[in-house]
PDB file of N, CA and C in Angstrom:
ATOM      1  N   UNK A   1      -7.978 224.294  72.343  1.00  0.00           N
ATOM      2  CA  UNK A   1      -8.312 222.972  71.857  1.00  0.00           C
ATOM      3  C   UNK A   1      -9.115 223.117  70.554  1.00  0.00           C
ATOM      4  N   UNK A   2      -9.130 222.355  69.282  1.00  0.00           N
ATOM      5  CA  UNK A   2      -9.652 222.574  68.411  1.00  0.00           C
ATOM      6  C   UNK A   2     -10.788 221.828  68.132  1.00  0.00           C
ATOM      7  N   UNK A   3     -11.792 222.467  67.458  1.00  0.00           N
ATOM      8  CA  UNK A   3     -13.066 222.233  67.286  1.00  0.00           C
ATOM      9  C   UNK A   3     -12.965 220.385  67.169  1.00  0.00           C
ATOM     10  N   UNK A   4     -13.760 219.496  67.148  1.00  0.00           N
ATOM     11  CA  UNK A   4     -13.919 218.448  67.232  1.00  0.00           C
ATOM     12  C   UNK A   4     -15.506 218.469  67.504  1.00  0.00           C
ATOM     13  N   UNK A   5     -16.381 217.136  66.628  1.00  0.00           N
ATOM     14  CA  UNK A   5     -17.279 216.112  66.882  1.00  0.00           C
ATOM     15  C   UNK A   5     -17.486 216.325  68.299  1.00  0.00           C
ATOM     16  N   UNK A   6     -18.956 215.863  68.863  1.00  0.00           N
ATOM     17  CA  UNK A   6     -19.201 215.368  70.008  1.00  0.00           C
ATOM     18  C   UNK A   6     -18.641 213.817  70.381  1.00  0.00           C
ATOM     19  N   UNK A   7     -18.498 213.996  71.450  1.00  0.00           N
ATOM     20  CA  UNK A   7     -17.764 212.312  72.004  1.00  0.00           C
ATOM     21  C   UNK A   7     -18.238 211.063  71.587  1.00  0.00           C
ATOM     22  N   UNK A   8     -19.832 211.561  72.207  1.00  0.00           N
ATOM     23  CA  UNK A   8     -20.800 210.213  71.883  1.00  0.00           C
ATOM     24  C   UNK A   8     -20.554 210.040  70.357  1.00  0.00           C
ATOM     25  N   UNK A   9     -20.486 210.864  69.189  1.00  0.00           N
ATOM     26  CA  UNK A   9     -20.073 210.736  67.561  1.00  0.00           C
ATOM     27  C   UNK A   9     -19.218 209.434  67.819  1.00  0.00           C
ATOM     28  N   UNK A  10     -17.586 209.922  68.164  1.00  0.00           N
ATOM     29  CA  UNK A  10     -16.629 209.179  67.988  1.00  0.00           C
ATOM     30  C   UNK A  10     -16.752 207.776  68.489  1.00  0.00           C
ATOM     31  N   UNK A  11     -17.525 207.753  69.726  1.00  0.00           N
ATOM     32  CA  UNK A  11     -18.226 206.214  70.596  1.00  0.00           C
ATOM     33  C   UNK A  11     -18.706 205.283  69.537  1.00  0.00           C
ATOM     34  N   UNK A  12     -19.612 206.315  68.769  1.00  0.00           N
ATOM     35  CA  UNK A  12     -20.827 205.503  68.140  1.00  0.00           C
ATOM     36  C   UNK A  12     -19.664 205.184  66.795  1.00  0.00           C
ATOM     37  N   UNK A  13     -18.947 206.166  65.939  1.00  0.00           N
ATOM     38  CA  UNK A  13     -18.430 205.559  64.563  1.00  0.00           C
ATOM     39  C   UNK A  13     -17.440 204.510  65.433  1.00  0.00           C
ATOM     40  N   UNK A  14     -16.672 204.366  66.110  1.00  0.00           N
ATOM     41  CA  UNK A  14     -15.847 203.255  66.108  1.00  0.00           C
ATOM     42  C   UNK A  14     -16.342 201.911  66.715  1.00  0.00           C
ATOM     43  N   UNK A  15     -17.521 202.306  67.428  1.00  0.00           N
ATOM     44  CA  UNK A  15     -17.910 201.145  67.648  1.00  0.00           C
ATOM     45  C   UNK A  15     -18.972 200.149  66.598  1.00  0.00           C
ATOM     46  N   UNK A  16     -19.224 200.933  65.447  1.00  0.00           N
ATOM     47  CA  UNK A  16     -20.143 200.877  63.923  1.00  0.00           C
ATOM     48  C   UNK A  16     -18.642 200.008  63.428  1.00  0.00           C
ATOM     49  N   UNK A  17     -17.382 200.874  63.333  1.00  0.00           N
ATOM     50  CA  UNK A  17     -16.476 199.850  62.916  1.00  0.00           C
ATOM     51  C   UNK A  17     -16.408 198.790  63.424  1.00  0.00           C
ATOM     52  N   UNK A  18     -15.709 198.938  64.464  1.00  0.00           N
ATOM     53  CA  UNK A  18     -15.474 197.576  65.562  1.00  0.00           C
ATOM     54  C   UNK A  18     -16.594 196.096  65.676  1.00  0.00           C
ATOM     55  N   UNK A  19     -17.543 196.711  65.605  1.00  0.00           N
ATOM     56  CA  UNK A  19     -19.117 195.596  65.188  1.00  0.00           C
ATOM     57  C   UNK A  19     -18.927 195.209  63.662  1.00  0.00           C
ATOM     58  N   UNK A  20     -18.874 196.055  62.423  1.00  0.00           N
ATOM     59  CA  UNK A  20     -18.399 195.479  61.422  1.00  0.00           C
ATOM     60  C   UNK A  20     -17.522 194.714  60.798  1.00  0.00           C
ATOM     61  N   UNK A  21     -15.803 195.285  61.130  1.00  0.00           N
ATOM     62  CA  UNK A  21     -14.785 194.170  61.273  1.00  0.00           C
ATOM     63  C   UNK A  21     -15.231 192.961  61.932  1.00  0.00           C
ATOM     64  N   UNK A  22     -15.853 193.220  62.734  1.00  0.00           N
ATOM     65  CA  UNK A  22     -16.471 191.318  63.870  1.00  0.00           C
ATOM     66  C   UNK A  22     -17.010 190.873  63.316  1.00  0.00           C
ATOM     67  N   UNK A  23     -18.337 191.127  62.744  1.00  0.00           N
ATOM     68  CA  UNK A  23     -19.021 190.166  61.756  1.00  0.00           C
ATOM     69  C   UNK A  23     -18.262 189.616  60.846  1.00  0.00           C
ATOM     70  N   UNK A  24     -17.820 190.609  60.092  1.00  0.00           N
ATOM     71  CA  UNK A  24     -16.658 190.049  58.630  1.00  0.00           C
ATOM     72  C   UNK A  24     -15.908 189.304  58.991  1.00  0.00           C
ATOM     73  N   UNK A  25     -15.005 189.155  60.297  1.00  0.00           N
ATOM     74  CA  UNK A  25     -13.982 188.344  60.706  1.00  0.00           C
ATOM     75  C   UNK A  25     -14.734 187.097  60.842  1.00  0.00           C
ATOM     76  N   UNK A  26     -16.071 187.423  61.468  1.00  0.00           N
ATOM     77  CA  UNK A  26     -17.198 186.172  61.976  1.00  0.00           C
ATOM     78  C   UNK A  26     -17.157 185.170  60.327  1.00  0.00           C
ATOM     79  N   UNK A  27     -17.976 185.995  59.359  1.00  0.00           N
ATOM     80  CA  UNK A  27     -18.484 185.240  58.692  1.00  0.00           C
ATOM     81  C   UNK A  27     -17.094 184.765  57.528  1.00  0.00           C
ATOM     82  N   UNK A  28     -15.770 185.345  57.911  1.00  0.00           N
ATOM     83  CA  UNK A  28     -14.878 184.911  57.021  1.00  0.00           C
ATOM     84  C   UNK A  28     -14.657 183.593  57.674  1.00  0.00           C
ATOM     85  N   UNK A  29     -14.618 183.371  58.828  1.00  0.00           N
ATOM     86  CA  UNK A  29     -14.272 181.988  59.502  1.00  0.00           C
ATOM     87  C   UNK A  29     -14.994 181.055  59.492  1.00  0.00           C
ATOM     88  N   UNK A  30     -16.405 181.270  59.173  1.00  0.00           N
ATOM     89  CA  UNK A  30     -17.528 180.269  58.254  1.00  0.00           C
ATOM     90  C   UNK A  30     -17.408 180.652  57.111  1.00  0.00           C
ATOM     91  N   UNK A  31     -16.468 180.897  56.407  1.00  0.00           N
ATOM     92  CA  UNK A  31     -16.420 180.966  55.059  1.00  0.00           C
ATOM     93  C   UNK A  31     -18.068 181.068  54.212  1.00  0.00           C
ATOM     94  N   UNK A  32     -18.610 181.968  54.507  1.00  0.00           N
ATOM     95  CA  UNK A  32     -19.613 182.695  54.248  1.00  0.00           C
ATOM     96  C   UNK A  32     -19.192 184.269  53.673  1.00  0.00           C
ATOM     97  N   UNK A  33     -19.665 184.269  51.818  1.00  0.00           N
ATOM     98  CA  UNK A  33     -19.294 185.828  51.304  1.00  0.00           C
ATOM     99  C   UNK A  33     -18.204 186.336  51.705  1.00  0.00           C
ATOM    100  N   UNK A  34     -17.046 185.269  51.348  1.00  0.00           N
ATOM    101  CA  UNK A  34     -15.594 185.523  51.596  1.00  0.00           C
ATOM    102  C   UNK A  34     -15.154 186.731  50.854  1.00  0.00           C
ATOM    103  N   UNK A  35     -15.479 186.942  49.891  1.00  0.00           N
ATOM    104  CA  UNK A  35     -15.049 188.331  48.839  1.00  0.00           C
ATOM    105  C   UNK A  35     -15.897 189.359  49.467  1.00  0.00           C
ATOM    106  N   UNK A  36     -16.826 189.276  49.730  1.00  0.00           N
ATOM    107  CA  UNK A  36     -17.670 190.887  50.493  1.00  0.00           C
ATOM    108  C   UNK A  36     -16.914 190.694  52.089  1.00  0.00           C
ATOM    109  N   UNK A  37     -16.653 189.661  52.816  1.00  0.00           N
ATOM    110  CA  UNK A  37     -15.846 190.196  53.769  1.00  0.00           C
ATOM    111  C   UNK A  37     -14.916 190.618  53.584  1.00  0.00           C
ATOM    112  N   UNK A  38     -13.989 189.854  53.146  1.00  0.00           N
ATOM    113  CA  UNK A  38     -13.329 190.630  52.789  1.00  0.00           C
ATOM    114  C   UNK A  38     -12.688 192.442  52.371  1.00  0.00           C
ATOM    115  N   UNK A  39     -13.968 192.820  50.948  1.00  0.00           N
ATOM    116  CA  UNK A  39     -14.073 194.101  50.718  1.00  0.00           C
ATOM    117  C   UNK A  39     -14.328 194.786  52.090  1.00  0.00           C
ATOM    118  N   UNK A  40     -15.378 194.402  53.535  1.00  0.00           N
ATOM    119  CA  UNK A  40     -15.963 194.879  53.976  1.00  0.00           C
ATOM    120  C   UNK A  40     -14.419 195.410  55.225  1.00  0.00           C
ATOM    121  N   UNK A  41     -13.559 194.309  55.218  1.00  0.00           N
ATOM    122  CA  UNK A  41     -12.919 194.770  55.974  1.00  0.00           C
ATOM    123  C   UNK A  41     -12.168 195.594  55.588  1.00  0.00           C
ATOM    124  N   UNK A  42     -11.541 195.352  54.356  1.00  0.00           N
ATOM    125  CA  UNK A  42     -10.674 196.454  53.721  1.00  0.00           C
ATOM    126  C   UNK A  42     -10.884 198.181  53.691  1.00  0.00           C
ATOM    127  N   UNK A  43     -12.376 197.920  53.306  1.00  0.00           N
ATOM    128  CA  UNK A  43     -13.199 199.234  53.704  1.00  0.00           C
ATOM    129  C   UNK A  43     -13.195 200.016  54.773  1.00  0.00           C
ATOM    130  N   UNK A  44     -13.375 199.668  55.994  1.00  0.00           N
ATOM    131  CA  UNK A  44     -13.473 199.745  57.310  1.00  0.00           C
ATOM    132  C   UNK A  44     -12.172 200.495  57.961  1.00  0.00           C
ATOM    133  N   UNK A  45     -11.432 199.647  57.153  1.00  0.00           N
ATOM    134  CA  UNK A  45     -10.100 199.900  57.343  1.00  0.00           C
ATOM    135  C   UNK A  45      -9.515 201.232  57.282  1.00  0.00           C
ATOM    136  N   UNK A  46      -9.790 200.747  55.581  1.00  0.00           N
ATOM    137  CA  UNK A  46      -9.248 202.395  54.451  1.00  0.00           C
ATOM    138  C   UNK A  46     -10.238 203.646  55.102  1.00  0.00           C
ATOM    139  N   UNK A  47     -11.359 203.687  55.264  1.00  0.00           N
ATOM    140  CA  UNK A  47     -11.905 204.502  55.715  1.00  0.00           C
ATOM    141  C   UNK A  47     -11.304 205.876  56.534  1.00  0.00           C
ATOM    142  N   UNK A  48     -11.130 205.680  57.335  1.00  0.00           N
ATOM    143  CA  UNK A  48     -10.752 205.999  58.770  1.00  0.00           C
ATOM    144  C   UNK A  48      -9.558 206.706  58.699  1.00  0.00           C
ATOM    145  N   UNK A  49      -8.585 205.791  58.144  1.00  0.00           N
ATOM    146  CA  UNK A  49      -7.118 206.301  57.367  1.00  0.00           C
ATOM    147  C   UNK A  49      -7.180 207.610  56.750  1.00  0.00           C
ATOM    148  N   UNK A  50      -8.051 207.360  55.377  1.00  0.00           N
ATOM    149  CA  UNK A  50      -8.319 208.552  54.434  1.00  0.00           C
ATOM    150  C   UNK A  50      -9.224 209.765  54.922  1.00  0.00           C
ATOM    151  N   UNK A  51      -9.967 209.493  56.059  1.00  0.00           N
ATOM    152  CA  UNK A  51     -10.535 210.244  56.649  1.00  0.00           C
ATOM    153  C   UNK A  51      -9.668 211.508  57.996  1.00  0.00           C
ATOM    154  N   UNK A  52      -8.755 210.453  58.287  1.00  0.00           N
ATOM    155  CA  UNK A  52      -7.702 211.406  58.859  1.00  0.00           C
ATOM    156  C   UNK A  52      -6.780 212.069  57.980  1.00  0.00           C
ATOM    157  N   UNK A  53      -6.659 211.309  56.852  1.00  0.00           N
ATOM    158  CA  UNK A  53      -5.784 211.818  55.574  1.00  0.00           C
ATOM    159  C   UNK A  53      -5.900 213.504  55.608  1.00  0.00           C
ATOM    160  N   UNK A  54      -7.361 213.240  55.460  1.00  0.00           N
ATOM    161  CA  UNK A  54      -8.128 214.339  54.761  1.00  0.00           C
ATOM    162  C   UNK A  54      -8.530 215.539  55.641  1.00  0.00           C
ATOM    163  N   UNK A  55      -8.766 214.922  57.104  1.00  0.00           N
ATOM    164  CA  UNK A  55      -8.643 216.334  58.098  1.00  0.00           C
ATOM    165  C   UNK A  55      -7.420 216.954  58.668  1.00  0.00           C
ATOM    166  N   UNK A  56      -6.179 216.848  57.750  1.00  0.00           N
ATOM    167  CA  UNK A  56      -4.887 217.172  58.510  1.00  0.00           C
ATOM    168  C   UNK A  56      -4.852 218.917  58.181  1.00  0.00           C
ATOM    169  N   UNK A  57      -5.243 219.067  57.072  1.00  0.00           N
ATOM    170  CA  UNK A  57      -5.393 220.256  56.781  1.00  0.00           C
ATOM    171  C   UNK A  57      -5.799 221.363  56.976  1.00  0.00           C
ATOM    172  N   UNK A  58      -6.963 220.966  57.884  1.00  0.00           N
ATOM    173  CA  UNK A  58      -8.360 221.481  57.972  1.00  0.00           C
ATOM    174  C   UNK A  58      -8.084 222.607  59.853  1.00  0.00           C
ATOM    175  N   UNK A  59      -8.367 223.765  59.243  1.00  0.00           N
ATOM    176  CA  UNK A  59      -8.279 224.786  60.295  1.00  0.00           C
ATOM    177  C   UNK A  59      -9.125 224.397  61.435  1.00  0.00           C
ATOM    178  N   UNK A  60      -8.528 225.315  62.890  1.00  0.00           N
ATOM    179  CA  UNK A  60      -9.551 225.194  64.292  1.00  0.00           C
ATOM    180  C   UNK A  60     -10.377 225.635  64.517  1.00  0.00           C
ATOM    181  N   UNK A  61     -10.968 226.018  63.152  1.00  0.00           N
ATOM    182  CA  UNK A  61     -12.413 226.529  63.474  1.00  0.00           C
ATOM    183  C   UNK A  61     -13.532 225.795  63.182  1.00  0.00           C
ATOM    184  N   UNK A  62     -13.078 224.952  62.517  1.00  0.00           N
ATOM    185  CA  UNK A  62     -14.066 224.207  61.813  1.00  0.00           C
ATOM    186  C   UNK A  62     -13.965 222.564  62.282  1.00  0.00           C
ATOM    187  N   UNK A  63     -15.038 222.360  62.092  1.00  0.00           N
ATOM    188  CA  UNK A  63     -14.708 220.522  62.728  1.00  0.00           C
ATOM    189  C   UNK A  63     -14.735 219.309  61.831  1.00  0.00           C
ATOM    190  N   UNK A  64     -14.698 218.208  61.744  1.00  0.00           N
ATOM    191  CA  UNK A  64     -14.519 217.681  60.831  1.00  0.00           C
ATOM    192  C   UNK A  64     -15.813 217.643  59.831  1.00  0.00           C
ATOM    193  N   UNK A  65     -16.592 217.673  59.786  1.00  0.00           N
ATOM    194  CA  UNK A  65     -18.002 217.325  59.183  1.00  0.00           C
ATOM    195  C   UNK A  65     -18.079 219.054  58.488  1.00  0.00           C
ATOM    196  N   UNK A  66     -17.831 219.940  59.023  1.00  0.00           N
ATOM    197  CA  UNK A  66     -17.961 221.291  58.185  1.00  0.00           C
ATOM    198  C   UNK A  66     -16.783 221.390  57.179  1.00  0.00           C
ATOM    199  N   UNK A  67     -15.207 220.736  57.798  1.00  0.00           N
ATOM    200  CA  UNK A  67     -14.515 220.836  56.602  1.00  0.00           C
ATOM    201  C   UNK A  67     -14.384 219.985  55.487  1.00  0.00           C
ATOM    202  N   UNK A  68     -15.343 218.973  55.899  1.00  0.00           N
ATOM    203  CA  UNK A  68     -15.793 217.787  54.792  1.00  0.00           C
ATOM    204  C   UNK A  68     -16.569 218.392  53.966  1.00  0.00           C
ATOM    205  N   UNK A  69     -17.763 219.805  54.331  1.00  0.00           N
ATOM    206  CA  UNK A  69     -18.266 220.090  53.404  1.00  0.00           C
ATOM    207  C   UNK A  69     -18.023 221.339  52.250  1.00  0.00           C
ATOM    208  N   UNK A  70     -16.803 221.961  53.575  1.00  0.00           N
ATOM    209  CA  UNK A  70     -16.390 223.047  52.421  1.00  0.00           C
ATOM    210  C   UNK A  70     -15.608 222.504  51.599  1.00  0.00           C
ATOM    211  N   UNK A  71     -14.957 221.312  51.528  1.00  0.00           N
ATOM    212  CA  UNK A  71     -13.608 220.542  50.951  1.00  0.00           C
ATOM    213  C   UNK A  71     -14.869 220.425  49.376  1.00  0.00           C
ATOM    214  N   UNK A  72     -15.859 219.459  49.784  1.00  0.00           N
ATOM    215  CA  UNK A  72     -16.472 218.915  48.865  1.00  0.00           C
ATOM    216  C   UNK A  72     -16.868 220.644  48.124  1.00  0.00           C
ATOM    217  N   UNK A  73     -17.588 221.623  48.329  1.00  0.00           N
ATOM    218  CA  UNK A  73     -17.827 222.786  47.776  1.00  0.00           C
ATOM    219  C   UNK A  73     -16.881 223.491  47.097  1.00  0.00           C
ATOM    220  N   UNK A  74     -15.284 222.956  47.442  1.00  0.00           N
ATOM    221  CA  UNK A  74     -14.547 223.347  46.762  1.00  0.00           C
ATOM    222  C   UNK A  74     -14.008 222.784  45.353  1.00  0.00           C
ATOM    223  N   UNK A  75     -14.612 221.676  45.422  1.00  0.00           N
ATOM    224  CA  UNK A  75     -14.535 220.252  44.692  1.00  0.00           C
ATOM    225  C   UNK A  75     -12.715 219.354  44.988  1.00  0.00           C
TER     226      UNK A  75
END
């Protein structure tokens, strides 16, 4: 099985998403900072995507947060 985050990690980022999309959905439906909800959801979104984008590569030794930093060291 390959290296991976602790569980509670993955609990806590999707549920940081899942609470964010809600508000934004919240305050788009009171049309309250329709353009930052907007961005906020788009964000949320793209995130996650590009973040799997980006660990497809990435060997079983390493987990996501170490190959985020050798990626960045590599520029």
């Amino acid at each position: 099985m390959p290296n991976t985050l602790p569980a509670w990690f993955w609990i806590a980022y999707y549920l940081f998403l899942a609470i964010t999309i809600g508000v934004a959905i919240y305050n788009l439906s009171n049309r309250k900072s329709i353009r930052l909800s907007l961005l906020v959801i788009w964000i949320a979104i793209t995130v996650p995507i590009v973040g799997l984008l980006n660990s497809i590569g990435r060997s079983e030794e390493l987990n996501e947060f170490q190959h985020l930093v050798s990626e960045l060291q590599q520029g």
